[in-house]
PDB file of N, CA and C in Angstrom:
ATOM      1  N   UNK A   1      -6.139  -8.736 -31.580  1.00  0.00           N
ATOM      2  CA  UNK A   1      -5.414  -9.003 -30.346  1.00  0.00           C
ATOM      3  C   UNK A   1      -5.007 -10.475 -30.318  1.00  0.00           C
ATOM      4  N   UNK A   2      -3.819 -10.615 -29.715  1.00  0.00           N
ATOM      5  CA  UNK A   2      -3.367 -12.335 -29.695  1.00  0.00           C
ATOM      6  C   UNK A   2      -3.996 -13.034 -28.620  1.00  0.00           C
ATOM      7  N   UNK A   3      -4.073 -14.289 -29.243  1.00  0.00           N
ATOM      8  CA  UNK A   3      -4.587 -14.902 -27.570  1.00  0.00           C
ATOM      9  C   UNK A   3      -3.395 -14.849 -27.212  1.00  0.00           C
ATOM     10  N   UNK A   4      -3.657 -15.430 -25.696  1.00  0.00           N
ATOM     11  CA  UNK A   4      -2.296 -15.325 -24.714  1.00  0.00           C
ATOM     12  C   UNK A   4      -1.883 -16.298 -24.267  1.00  0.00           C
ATOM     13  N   UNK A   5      -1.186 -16.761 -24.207  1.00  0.00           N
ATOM     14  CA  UNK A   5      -0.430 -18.238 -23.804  1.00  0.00           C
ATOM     15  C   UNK A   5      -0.770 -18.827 -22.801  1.00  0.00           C
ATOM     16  N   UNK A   6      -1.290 -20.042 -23.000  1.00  0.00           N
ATOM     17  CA  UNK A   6      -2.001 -21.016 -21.245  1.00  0.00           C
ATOM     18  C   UNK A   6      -0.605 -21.968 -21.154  1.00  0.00           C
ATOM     19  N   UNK A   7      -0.624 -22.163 -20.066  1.00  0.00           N
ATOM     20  CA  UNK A   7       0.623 -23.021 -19.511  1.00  0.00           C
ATOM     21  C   UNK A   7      -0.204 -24.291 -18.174  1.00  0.00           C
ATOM     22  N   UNK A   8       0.612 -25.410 -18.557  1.00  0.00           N
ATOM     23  CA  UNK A   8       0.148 -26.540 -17.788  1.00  0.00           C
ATOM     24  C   UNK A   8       1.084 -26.916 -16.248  1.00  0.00           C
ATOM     25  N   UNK A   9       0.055 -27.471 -15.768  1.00  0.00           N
ATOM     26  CA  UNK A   9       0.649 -27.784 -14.443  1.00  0.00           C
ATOM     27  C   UNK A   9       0.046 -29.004 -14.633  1.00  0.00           C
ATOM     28  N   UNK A  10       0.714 -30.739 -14.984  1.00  0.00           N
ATOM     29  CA  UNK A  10       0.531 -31.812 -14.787  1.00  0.00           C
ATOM     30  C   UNK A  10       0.623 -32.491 -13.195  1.00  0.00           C
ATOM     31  N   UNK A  11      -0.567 -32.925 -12.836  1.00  0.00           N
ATOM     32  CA  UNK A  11      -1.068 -33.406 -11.599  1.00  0.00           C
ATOM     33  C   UNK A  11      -0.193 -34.843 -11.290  1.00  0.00           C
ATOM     34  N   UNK A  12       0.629 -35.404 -10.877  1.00  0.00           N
ATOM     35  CA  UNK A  12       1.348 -36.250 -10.721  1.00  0.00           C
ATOM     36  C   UNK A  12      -0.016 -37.460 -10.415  1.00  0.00           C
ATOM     37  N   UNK A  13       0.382 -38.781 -10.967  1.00  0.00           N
ATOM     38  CA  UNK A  13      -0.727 -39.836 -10.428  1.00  0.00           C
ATOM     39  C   UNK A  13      -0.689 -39.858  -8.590  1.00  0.00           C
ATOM     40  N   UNK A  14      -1.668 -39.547  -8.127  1.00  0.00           N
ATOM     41  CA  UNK A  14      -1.762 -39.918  -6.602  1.00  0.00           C
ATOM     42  C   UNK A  14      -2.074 -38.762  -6.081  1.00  0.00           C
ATOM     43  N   UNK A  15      -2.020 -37.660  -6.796  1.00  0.00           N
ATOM     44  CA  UNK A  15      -2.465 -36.509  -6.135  1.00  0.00           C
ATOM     45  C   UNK A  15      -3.906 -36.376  -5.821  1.00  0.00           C
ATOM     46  N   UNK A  16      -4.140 -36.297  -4.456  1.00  0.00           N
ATOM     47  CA  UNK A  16      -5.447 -36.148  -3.567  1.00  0.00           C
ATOM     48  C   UNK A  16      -6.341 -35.655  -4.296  1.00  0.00           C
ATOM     49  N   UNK A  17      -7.633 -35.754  -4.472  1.00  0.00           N
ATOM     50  CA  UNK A  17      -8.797 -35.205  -4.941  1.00  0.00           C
ATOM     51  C   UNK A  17      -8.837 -33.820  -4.413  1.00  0.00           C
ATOM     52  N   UNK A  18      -9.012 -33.874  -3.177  1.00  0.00           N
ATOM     53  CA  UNK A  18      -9.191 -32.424  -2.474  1.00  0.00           C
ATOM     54  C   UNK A  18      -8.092 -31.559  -2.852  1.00  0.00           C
ATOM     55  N   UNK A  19      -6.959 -31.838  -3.081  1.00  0.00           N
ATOM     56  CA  UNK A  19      -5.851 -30.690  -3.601  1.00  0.00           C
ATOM     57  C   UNK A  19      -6.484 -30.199  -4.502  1.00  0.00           C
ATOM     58  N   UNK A  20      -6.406 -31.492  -5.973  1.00  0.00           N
ATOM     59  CA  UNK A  20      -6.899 -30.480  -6.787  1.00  0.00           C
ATOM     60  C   UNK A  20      -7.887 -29.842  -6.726  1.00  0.00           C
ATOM     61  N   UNK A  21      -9.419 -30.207  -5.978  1.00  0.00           N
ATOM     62  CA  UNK A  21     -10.299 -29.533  -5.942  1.00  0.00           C
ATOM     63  C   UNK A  21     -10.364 -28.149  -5.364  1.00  0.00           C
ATOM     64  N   UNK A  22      -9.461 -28.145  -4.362  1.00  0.00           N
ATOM     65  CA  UNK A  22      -9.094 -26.460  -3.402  1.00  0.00           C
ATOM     66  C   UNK A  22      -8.153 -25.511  -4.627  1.00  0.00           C
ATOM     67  N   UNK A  23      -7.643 -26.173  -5.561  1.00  0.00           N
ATOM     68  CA  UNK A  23      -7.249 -25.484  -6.732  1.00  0.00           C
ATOM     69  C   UNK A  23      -8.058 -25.169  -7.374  1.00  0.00           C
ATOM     70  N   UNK A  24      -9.135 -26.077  -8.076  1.00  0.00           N
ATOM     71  CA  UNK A  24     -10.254 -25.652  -9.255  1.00  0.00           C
ATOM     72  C   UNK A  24     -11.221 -24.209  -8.283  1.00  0.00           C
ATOM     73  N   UNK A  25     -10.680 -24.221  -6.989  1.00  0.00           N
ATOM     74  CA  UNK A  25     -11.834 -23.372  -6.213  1.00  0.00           C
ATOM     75  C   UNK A  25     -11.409 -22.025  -6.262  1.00  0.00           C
ATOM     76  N   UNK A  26      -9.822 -22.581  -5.902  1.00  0.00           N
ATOM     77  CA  UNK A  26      -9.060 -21.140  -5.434  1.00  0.00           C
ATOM     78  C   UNK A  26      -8.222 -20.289  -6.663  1.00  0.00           C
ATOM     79  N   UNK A  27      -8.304 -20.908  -7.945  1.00  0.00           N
ATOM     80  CA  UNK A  27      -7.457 -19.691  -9.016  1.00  0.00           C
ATOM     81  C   UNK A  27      -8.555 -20.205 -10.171  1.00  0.00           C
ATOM     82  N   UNK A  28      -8.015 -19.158 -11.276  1.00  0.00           N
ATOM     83  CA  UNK A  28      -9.051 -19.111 -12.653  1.00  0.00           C
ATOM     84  C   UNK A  28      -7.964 -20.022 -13.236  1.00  0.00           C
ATOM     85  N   UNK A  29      -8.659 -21.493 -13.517  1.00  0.00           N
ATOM     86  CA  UNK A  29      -7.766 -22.128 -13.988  1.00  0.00           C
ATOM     87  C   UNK A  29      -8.845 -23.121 -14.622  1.00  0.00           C
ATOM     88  N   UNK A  30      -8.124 -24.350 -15.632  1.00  0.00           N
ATOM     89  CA  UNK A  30      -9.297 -24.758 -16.287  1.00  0.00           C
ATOM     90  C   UNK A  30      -8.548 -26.420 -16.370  1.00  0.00           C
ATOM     91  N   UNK A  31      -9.916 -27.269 -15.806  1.00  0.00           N
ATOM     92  CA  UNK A  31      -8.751 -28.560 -15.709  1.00  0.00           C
ATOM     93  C   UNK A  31      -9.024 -29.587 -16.748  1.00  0.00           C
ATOM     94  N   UNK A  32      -7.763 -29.770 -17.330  1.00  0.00           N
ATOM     95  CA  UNK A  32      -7.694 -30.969 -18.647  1.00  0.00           C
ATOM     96  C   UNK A  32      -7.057 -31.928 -18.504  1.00  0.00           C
ATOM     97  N   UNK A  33      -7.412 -32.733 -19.800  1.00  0.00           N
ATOM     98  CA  UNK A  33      -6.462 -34.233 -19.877  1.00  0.00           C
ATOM     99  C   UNK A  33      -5.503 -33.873 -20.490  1.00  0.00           C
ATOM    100  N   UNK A  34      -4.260 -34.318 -20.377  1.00  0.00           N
ATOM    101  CA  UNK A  34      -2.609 -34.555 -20.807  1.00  0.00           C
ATOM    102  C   UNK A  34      -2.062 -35.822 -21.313  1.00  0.00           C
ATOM    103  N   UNK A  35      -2.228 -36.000 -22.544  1.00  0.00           N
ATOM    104  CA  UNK A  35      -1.413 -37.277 -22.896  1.00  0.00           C
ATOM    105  C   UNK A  35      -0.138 -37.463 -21.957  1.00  0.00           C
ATOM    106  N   UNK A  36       0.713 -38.192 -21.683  1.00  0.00           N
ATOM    107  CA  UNK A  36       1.988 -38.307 -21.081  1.00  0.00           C
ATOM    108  C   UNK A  36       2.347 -39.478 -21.004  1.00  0.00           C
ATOM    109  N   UNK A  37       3.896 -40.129 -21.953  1.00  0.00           N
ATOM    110  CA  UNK A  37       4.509 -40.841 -21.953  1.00  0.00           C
ATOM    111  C   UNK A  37       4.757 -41.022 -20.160  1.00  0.00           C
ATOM    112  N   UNK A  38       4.776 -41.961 -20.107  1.00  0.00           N
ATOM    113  CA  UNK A  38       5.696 -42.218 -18.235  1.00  0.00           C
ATOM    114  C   UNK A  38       6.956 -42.916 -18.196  1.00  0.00           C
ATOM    115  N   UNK A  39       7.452 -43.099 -17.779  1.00  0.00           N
ATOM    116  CA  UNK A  39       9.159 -44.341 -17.671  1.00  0.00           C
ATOM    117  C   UNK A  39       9.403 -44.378 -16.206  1.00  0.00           C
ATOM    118  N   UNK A  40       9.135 -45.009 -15.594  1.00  0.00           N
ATOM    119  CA  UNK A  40       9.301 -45.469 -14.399  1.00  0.00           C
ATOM    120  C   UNK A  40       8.909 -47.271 -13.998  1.00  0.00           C
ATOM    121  N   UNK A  41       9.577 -47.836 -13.203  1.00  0.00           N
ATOM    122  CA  UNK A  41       9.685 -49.235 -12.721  1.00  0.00           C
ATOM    123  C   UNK A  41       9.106 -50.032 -14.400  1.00  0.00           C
ATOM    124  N   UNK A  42       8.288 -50.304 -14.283  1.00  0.00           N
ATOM    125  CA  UNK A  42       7.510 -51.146 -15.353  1.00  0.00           C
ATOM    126  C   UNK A  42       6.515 -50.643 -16.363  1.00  0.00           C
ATOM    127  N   UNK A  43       6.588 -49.439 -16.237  1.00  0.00           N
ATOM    128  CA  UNK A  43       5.588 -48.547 -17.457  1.00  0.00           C
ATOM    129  C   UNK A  43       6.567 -48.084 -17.981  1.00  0.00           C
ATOM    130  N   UNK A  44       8.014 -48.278 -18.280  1.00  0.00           N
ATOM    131  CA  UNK A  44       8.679 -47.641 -19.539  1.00  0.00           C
ATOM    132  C   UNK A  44       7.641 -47.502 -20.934  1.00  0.00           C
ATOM    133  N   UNK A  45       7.680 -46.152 -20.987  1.00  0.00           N
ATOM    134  CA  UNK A  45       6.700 -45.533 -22.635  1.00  0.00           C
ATOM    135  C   UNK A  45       5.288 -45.841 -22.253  1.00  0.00           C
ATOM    136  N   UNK A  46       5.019 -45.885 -21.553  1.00  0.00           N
ATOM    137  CA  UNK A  46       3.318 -46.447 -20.956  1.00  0.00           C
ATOM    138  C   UNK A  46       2.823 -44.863 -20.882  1.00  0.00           C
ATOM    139  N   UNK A  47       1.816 -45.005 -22.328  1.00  0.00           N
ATOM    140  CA  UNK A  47       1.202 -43.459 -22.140  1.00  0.00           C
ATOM    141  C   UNK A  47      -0.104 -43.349 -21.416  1.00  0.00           C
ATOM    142  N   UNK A  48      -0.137 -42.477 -20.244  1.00  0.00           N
ATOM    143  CA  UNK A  48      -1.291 -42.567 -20.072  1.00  0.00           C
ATOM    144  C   UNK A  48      -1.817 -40.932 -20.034  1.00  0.00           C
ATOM    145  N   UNK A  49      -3.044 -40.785 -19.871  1.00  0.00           N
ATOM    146  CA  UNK A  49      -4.327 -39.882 -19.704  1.00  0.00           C
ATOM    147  C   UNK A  49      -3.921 -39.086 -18.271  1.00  0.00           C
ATOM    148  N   UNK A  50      -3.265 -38.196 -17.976  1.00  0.00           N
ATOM    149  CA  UNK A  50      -3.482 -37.445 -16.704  1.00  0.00           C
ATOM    150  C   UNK A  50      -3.731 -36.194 -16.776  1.00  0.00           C
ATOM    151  N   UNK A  51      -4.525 -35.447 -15.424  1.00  0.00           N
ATOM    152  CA  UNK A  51      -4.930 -34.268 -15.287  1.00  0.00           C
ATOM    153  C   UNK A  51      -4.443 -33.221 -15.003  1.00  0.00           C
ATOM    154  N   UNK A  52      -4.364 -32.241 -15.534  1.00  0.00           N
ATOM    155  CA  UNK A  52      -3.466 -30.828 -15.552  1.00  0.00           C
ATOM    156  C   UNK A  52      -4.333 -29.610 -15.455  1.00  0.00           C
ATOM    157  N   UNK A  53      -3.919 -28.691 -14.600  1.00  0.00           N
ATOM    158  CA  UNK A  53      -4.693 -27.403 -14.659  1.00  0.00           C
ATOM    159  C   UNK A  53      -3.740 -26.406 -15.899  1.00  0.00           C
ATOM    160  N   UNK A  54      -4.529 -25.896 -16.505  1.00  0.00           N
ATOM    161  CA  UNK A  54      -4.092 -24.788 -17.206  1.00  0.00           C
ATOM    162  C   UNK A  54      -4.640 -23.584 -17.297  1.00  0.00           C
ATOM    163  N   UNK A  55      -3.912 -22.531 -17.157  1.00  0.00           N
ATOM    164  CA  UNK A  55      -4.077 -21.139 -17.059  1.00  0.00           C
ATOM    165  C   UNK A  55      -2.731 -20.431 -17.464  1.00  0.00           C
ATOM    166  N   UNK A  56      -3.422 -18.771 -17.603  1.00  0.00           N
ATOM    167  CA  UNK A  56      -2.230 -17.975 -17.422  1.00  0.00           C
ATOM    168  C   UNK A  56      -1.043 -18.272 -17.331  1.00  0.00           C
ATOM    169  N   UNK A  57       0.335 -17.895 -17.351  1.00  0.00           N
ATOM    170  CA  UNK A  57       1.206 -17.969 -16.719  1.00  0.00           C
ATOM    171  C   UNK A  57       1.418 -17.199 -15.445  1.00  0.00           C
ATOM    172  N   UNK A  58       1.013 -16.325 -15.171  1.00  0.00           N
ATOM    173  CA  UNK A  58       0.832 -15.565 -13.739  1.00  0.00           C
ATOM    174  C   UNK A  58       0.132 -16.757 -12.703  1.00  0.00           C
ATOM    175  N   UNK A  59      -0.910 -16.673 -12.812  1.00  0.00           N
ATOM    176  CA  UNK A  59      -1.784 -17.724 -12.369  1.00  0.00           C
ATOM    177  C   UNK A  59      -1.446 -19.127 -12.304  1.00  0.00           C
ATOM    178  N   UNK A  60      -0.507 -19.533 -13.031  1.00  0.00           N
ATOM    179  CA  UNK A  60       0.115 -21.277 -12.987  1.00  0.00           C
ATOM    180  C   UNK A  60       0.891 -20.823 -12.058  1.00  0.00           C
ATOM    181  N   UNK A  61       2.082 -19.667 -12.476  1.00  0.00           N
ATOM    182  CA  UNK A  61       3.033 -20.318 -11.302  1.00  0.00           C
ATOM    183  C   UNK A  61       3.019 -19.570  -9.844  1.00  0.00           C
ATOM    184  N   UNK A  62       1.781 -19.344  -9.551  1.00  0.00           N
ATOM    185  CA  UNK A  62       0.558 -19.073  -8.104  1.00  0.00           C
ATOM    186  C   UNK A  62       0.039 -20.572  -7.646  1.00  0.00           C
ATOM    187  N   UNK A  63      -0.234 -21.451  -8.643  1.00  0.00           N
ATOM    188  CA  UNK A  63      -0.913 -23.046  -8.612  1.00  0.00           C
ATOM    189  C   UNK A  63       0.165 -23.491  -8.993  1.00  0.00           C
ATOM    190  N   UNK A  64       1.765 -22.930  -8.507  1.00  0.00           N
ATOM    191  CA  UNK A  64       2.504 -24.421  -8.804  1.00  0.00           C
ATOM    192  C   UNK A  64       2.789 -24.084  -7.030  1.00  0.00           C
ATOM    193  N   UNK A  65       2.987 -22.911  -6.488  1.00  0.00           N
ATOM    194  CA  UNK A  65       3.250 -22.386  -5.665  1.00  0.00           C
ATOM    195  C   UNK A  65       2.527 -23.208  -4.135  1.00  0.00           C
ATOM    196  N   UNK A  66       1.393 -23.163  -4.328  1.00  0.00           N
ATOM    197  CA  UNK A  66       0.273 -23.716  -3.858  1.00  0.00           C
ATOM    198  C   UNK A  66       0.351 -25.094  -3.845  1.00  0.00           C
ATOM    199  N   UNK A  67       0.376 -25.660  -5.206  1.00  0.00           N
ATOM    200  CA  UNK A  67       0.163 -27.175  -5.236  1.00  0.00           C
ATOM    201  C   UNK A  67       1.138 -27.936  -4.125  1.00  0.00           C
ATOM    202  N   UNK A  68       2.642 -27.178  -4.384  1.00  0.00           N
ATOM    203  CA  UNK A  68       4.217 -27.522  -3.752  1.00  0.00           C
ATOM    204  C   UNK A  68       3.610 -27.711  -2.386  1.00  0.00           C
ATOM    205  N   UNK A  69       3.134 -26.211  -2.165  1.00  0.00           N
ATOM    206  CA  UNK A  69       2.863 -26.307  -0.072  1.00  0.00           C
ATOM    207  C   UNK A  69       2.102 -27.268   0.223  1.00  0.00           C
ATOM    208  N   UNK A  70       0.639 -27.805  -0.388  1.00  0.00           N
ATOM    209  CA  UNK A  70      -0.587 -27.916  -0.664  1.00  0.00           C
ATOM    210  C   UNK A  70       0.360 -30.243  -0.077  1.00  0.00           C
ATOM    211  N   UNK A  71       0.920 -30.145  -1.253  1.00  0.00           N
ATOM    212  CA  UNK A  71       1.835 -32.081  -1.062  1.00  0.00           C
ATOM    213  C   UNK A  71       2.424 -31.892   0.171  1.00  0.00           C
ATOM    214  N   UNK A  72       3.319 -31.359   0.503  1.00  0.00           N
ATOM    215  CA  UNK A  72       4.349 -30.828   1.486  1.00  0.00           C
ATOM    216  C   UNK A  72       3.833 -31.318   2.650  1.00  0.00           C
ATOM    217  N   UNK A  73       2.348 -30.620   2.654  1.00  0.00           N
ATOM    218  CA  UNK A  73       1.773 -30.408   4.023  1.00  0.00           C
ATOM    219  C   UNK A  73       0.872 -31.638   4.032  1.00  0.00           C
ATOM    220  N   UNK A  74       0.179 -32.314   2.890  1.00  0.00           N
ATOM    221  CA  UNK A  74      -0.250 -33.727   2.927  1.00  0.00           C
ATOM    222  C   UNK A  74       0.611 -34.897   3.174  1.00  0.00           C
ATOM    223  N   UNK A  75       2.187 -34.870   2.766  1.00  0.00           N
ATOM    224  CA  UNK A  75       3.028 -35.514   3.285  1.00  0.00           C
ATOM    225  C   UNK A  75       3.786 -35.156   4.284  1.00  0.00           C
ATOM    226  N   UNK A  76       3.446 -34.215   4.810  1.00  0.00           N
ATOM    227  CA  UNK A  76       3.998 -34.081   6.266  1.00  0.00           C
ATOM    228  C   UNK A  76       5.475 -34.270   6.032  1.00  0.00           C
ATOM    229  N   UNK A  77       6.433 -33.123   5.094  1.00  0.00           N
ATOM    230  CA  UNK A  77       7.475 -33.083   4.902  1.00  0.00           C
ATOM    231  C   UNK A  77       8.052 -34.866   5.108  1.00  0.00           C
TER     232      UNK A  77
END
């Protein structure tokens, strides 16, 4: 049998502890580090270390679904 394809959802820098944590609670998902080039203001190519949930593809895009409402509603549109 094949394994089955995991897909990432990269956590943007600044994202709340508690988001992700109501994620690690609420889907079967498994949370890792992500190399990632950045380019923005003064980190042009500045790679850094950030955190990504990965799972399923069913299940990611349920936790991208979530994550979206999850900012939305921490930034108060």
């Amino acid at each position: 049998m094949e394994d089955e394809q995991l897909y990432d959802l990269v956590f943007p820098p600044g994202t709340p502890r508690t988001i992700i944590r109501d994620i690690m609670n609420k889907f079967d998902i498994e949370l890792v580090d992500r190399e990632e080039q950045l380019s923005f203001a003064n980190m042009d190519s500045d790679t850094r270390n950030l955190i990504a949930a990965r799972g399923k593809k069913d299940v990611m895009l349920e936790v991208e679904k979530y994550f979206k409402a999850q900012i939305q509603e921490f930034i108060g549109d």
